[in-house]
PDB file of N, CA and C in Angstrom:
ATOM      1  N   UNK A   1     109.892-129.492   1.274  1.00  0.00           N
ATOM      2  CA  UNK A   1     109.689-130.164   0.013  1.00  0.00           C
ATOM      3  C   UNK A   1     110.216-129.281  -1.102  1.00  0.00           C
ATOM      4  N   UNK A   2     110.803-129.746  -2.218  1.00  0.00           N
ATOM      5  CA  UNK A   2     111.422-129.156  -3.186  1.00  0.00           C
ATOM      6  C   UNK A   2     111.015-129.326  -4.338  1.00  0.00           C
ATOM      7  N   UNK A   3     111.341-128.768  -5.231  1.00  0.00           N
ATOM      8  CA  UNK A   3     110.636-128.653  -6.674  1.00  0.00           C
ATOM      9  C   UNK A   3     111.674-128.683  -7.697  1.00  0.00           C
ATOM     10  N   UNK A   4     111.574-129.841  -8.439  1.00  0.00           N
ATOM     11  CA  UNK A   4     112.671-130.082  -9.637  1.00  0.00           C
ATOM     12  C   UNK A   4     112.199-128.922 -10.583  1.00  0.00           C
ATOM     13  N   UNK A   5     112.798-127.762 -10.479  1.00  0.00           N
ATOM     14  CA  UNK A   5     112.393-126.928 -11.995  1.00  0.00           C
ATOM     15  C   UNK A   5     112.859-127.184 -13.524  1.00  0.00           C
ATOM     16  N   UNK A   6     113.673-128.253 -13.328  1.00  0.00           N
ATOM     17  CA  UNK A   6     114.139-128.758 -14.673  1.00  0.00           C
ATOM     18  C   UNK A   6     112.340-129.787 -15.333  1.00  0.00           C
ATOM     19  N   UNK A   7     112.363-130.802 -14.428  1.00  0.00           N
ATOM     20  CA  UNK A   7     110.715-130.975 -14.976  1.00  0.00           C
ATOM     21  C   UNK A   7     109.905-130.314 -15.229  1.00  0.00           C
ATOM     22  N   UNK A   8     109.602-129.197 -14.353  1.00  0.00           N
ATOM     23  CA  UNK A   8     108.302-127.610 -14.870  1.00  0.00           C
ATOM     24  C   UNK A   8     109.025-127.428 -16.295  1.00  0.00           C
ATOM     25  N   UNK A   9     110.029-127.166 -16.477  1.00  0.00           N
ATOM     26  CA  UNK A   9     110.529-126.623 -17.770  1.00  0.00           C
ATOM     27  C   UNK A   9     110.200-127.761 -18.918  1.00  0.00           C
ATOM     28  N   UNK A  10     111.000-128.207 -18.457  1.00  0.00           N
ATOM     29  CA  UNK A  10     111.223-129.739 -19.643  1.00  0.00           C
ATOM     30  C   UNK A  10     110.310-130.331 -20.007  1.00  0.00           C
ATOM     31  N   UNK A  11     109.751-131.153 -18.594  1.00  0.00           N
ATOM     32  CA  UNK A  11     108.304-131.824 -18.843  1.00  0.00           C
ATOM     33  C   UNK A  11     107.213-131.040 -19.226  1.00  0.00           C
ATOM     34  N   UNK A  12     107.332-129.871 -18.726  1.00  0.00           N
ATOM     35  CA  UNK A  12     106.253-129.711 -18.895  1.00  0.00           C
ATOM     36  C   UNK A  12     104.932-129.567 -17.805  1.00  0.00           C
ATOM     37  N   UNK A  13     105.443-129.810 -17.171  1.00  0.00           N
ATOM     38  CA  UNK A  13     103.964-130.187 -15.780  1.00  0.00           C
ATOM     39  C   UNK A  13     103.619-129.076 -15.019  1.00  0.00           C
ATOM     40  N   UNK A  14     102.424-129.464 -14.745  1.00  0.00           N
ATOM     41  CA  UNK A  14     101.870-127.597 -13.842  1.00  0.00           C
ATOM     42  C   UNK A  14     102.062-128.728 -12.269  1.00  0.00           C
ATOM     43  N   UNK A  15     102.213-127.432 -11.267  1.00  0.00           N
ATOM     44  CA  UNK A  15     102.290-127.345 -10.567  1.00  0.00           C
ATOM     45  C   UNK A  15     101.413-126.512  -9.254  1.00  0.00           C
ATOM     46  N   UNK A  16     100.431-127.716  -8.720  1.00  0.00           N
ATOM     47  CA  UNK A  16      99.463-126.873  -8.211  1.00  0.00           C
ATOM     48  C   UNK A  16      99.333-126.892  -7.042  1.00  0.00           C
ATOM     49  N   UNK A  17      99.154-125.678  -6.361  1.00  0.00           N
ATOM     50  CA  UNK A  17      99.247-125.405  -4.410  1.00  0.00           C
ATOM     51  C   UNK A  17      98.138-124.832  -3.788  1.00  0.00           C
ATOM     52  N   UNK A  18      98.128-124.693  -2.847  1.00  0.00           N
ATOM     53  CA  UNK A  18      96.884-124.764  -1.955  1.00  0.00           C
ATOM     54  C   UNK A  18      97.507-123.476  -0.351  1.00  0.00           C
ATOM     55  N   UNK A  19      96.754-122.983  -0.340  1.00  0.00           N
ATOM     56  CA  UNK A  19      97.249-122.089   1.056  1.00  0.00           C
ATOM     57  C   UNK A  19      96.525-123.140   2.232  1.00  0.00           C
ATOM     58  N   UNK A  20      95.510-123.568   1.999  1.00  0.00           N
ATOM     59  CA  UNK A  20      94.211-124.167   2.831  1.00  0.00           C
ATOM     60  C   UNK A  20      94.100-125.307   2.414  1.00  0.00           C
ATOM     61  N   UNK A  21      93.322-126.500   3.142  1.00  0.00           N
ATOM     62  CA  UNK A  21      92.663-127.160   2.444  1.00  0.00           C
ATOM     63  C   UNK A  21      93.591-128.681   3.152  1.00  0.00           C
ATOM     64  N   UNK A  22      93.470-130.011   1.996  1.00  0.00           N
ATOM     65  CA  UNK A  22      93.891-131.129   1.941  1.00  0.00           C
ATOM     66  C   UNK A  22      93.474-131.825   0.928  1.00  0.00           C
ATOM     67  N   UNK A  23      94.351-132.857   0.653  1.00  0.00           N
ATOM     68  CA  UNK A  23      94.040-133.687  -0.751  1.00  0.00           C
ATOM     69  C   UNK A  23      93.107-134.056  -0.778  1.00  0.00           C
ATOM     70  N   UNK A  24      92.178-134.499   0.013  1.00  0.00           N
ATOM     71  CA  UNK A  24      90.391-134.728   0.056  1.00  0.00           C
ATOM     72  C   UNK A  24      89.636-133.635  -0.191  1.00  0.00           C
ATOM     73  N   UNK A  25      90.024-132.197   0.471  1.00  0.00           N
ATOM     74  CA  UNK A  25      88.981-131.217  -0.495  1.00  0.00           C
ATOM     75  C   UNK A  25      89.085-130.855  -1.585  1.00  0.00           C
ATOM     76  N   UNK A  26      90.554-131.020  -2.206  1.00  0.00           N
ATOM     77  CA  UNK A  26      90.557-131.088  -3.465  1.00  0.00           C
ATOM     78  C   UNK A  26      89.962-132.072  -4.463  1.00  0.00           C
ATOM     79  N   UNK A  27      89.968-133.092  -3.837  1.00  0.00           N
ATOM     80  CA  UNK A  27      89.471-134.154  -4.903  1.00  0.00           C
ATOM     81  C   UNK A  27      88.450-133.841  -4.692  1.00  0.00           C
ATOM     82  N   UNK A  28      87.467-133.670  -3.547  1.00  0.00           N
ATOM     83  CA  UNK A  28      86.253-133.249  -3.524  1.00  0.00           C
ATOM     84  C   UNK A  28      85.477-132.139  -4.349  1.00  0.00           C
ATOM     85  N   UNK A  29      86.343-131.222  -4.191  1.00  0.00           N
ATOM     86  CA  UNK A  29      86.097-129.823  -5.339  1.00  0.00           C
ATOM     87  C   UNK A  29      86.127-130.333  -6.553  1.00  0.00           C
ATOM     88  N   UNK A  30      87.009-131.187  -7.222  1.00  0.00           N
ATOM     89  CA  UNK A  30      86.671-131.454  -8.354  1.00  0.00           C
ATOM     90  C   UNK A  30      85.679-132.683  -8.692  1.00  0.00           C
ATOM     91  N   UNK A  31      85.515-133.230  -7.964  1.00  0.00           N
ATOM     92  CA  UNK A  31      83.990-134.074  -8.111  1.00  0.00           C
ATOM     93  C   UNK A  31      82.824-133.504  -8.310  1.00  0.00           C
ATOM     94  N   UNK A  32      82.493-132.325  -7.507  1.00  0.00           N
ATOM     95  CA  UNK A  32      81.519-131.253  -7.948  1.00  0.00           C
ATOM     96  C   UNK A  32      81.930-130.618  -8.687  1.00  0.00           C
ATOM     97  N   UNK A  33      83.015-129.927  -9.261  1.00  0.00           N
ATOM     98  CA  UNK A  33      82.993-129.375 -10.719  1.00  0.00           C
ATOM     99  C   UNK A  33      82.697-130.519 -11.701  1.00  0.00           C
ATOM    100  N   UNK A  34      82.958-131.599 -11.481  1.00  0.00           N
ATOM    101  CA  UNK A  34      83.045-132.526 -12.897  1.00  0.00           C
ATOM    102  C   UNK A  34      81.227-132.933 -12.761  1.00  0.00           C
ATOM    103  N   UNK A  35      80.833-133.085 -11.460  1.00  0.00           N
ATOM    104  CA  UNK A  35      79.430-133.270 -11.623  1.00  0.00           C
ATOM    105  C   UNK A  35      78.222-131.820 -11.466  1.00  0.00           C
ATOM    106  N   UNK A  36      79.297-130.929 -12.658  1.00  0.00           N
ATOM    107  CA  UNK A  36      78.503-129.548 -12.512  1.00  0.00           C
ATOM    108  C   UNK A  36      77.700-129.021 -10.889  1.00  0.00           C
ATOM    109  N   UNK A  37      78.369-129.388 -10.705  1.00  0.00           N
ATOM    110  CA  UNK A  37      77.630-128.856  -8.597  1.00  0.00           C
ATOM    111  C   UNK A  37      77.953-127.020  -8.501  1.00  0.00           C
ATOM    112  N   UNK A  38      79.418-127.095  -9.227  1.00  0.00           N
ATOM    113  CA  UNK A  38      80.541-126.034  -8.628  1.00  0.00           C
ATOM    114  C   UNK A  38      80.564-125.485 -10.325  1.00  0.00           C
ATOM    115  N   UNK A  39      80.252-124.262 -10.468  1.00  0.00           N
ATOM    116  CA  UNK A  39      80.931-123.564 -11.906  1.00  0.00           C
ATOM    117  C   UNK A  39      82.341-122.888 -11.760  1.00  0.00           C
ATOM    118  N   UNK A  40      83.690-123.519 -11.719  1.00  0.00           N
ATOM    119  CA  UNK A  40      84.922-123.101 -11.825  1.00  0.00           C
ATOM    120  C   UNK A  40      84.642-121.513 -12.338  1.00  0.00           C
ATOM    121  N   UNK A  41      84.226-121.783 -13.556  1.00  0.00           N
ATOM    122  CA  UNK A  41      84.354-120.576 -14.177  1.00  0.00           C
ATOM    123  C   UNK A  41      83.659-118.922 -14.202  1.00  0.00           C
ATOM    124  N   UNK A  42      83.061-119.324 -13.254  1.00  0.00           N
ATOM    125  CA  UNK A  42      82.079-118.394 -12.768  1.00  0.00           C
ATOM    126  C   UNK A  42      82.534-117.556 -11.614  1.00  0.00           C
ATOM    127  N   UNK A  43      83.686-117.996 -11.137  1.00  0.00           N
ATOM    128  CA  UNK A  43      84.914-117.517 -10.216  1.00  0.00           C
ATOM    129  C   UNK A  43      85.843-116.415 -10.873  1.00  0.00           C
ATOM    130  N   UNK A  44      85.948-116.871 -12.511  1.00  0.00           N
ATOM    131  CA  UNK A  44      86.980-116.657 -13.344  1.00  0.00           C
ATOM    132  C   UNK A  44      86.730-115.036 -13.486  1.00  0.00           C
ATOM    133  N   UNK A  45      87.787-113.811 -13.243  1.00  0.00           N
ATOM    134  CA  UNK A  45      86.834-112.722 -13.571  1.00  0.00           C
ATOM    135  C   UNK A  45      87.987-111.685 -14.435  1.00  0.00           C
ATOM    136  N   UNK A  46      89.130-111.684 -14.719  1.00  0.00           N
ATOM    137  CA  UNK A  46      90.160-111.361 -15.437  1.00  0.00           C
ATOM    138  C   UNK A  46      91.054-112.728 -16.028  1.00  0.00           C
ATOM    139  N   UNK A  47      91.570-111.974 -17.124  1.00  0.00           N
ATOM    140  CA  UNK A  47      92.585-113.173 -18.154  1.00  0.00           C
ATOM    141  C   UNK A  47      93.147-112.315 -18.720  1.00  0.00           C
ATOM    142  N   UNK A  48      94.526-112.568 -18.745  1.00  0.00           N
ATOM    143  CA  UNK A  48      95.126-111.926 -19.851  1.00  0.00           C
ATOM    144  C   UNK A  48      96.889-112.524 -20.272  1.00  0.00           C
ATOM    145  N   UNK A  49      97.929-112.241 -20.233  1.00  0.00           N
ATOM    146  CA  UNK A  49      99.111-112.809 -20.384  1.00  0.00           C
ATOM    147  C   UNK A  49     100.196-112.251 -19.498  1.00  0.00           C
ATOM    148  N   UNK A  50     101.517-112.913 -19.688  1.00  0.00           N
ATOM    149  CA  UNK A  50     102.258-112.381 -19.010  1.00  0.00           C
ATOM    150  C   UNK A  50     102.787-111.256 -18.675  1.00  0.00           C
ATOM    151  N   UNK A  51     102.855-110.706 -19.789  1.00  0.00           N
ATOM    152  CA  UNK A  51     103.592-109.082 -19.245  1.00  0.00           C
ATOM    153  C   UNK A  51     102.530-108.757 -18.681  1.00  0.00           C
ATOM    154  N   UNK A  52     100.988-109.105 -18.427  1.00  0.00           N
ATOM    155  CA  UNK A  52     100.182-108.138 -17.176  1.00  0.00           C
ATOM    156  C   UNK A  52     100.563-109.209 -16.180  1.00  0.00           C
ATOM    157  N   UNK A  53     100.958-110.019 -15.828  1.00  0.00           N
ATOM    158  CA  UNK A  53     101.200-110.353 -14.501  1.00  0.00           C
ATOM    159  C   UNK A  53     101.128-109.490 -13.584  1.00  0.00           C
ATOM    160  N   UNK A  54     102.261-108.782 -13.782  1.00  0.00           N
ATOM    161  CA  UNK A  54     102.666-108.039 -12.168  1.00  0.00           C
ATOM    162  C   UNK A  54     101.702-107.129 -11.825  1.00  0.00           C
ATOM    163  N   UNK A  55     100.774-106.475 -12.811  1.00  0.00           N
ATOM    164  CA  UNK A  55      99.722-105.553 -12.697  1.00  0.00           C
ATOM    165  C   UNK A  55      98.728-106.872 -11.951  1.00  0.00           C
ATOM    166  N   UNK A  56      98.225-108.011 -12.639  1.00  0.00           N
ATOM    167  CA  UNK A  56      97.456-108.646 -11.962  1.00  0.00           C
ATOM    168  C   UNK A  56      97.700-108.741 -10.424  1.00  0.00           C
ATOM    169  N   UNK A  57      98.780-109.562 -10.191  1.00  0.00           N
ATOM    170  CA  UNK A  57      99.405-108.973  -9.252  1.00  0.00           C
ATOM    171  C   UNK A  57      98.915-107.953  -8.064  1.00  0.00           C
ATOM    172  N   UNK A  58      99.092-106.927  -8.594  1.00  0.00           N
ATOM    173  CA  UNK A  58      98.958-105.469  -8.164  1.00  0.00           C
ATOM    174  C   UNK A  58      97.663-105.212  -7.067  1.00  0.00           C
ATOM    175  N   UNK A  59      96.902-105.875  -8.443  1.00  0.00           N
ATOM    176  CA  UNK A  59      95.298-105.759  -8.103  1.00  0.00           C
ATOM    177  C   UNK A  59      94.688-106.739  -7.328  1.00  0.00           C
ATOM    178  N   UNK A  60      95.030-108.078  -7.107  1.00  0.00           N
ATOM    179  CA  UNK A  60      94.555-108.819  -6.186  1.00  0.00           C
ATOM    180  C   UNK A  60      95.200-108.586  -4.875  1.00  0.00           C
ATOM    181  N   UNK A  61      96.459-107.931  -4.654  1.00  0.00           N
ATOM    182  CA  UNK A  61      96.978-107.244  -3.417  1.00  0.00           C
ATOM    183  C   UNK A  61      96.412-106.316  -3.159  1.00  0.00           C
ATOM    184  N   UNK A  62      95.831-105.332  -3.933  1.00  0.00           N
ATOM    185  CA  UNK A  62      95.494-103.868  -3.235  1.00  0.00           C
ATOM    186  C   UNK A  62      93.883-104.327  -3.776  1.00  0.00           C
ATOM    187  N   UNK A  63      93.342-105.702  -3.653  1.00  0.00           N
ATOM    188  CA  UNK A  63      91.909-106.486  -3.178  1.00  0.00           C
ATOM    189  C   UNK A  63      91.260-105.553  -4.356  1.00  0.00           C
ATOM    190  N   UNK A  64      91.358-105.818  -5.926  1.00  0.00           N
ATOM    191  CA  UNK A  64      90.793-104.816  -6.538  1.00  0.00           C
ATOM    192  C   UNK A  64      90.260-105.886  -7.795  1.00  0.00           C
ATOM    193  N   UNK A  65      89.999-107.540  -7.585  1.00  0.00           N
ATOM    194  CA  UNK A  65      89.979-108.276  -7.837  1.00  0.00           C
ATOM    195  C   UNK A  65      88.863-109.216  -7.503  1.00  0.00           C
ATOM    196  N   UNK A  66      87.661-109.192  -7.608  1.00  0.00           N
ATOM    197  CA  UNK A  66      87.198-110.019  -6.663  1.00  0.00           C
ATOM    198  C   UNK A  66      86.490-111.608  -7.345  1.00  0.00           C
ATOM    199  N   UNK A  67      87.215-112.506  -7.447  1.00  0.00           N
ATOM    200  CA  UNK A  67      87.649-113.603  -8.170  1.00  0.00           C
ATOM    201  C   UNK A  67      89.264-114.225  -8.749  1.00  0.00           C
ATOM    202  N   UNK A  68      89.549-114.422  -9.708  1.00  0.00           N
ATOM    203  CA  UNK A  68      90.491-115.106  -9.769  1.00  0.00           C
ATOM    204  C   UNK A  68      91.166-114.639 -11.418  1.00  0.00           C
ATOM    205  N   UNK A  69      92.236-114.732 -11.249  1.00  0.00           N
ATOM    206  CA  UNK A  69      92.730-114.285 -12.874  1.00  0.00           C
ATOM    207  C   UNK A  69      93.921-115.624 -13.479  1.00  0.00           C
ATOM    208  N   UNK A  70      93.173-115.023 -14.715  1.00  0.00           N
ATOM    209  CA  UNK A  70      94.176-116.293 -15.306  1.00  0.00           C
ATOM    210  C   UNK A  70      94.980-115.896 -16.605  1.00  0.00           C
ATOM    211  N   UNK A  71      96.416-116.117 -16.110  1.00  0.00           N
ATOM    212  CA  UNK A  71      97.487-115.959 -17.229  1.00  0.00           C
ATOM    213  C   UNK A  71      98.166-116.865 -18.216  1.00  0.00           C
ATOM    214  N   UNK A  72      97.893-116.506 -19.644  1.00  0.00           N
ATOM    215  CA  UNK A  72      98.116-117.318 -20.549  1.00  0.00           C
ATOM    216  C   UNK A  72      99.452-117.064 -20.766  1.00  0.00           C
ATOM    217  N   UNK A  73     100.856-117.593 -20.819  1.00  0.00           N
ATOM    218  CA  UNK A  73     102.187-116.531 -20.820  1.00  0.00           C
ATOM    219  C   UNK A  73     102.163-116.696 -22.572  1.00  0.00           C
ATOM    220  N   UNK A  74     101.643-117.570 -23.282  1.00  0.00           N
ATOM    221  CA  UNK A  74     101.656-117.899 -25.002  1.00  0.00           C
ATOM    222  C   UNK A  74     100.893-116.647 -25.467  1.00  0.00           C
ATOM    223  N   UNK A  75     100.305-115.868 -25.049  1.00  0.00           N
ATOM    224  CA  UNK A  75      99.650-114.634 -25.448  1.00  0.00           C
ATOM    225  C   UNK A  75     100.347-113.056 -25.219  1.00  0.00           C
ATOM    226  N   UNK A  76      99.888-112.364 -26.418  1.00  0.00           N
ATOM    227  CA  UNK A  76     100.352-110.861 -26.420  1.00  0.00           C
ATOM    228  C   UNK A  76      99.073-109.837 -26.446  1.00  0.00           C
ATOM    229  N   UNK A  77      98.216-109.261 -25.309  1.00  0.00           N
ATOM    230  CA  UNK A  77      97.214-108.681 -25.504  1.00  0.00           C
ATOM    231  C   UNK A  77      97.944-106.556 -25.408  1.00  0.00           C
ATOM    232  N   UNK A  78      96.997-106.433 -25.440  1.00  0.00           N
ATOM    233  CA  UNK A  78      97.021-105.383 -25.276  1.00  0.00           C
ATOM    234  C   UNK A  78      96.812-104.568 -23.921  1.00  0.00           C
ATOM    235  N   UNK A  79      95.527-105.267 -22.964  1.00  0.00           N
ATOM    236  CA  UNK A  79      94.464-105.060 -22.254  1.00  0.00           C
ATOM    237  C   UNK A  79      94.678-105.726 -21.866  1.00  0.00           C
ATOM    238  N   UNK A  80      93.953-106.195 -20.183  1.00  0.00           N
ATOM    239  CA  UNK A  80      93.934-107.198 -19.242  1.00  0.00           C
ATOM    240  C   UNK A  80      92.151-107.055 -19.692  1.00  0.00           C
ATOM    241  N   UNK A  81      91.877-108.274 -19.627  1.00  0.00           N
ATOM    242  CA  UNK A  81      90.377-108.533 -20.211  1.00  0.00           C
ATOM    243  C   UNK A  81      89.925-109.064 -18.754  1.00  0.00           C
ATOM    244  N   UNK A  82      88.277-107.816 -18.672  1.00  0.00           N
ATOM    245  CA  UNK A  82      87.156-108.648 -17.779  1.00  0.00           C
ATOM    246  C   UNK A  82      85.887-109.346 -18.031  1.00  0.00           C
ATOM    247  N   UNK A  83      85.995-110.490 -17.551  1.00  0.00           N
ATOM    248  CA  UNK A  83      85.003-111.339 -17.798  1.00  0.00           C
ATOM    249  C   UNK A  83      84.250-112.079 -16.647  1.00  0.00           C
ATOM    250  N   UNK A  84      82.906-111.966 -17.396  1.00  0.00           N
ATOM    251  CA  UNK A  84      81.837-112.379 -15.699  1.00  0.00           C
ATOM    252  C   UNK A  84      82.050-113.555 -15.365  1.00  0.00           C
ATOM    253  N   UNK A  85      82.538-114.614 -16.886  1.00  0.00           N
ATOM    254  CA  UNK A  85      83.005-115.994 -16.034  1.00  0.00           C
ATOM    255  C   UNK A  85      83.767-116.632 -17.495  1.00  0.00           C
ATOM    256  N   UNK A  86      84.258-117.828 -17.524  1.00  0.00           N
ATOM    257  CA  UNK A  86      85.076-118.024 -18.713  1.00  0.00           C
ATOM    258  C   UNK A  86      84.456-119.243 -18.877  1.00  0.00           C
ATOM    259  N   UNK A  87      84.771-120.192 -20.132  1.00  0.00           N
ATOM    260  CA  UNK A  87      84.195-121.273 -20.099  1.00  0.00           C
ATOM    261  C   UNK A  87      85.632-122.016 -21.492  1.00  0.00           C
ATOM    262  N   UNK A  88      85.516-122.895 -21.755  1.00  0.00           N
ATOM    263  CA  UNK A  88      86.436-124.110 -22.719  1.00  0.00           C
ATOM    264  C   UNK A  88      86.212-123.297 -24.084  1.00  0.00           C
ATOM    265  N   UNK A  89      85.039-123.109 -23.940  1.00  0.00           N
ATOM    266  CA  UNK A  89      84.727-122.212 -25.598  1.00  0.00           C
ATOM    267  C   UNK A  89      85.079-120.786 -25.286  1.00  0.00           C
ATOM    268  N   UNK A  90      85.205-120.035 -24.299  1.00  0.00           N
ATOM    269  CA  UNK A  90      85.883-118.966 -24.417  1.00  0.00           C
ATOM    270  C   UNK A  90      87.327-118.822 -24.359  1.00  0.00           C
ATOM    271  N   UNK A  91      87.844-119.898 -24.048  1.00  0.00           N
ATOM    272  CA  UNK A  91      89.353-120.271 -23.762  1.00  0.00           C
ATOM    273  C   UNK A  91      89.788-120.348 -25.550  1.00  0.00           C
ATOM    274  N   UNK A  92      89.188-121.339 -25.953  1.00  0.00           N
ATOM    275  CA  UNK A  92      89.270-121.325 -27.398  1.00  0.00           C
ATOM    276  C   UNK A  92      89.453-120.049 -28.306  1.00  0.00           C
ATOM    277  N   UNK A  93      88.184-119.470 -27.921  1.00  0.00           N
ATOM    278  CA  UNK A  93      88.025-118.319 -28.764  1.00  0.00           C
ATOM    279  C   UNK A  93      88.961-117.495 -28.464  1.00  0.00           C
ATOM    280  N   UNK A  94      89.784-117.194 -27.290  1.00  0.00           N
ATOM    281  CA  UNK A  94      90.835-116.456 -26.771  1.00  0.00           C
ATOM    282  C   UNK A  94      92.197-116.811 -27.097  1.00  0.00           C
ATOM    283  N   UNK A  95      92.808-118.111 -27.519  1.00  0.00           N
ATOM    284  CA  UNK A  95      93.605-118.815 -27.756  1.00  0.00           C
ATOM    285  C   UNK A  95      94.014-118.577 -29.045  1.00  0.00           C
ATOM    286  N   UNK A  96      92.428-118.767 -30.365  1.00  0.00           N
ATOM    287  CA  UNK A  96      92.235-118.612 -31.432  1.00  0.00           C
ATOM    288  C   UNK A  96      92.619-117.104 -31.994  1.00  0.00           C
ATOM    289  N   UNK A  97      92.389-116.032 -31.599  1.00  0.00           N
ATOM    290  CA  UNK A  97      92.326-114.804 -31.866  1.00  0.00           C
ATOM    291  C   UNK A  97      93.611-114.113 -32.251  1.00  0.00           C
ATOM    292  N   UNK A  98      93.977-113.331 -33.075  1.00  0.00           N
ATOM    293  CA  UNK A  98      94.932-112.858 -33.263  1.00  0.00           C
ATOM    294  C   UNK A  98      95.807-112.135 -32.189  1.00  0.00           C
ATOM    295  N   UNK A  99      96.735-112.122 -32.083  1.00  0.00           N
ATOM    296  CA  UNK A  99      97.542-111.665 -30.660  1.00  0.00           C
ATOM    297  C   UNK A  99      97.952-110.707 -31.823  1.00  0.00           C
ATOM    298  N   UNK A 100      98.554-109.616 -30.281  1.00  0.00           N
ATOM    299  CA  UNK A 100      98.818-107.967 -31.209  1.00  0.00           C
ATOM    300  C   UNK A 100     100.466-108.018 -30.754  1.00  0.00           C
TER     301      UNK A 100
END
């Protein structure tokens, strides 16, 4: 299966994969997140932007990670930020904030 990268670019669209699993546990997973069962964000345990990629990277290979990180590439931090879990209002407040 192939991937038009002119749509990722253009359109716009995320593109989401799975190592495990099937289209039923996914829909399933998000039925319990949407009916608060599952806290997504409570998984969430680093954020930061692109130029830390490859360090993120780094650290979920050499298992120094234990949760999930999430890269904003529209952001310029300084720091790779840890957090015990993230939520819509911390996304905000992170979004909102002055980039350095």
């Amino acid at each position: 299966m192939g991937i038009d990268a002119s749509a990722v670019h253009y359109k716009e669209i995320n593109v989401t994969g799975s190592s495990g699993g099937s289209p039923w546990d996914i829909a399933r997973t998000l039925e319990l997140i949407a009916a608060k069962e599952i806290d997504a964000g409570a998984r969430i345990t680093r954020v930061d932007d692109l130029e830390h990629a490859i360090e993120l990277l780094e650290l979920v290979k050499a298992q120094q990670i234990d949760g999930k990180a999430v890269v904003y590439p529209n952001r310029r931090t300084k720091d790779i930020h840890r957090v015990d879990s993230w939520s819509g209002a911390d996304e905000r407040a992170y979004l909102q904030a002055s980039e350095i």
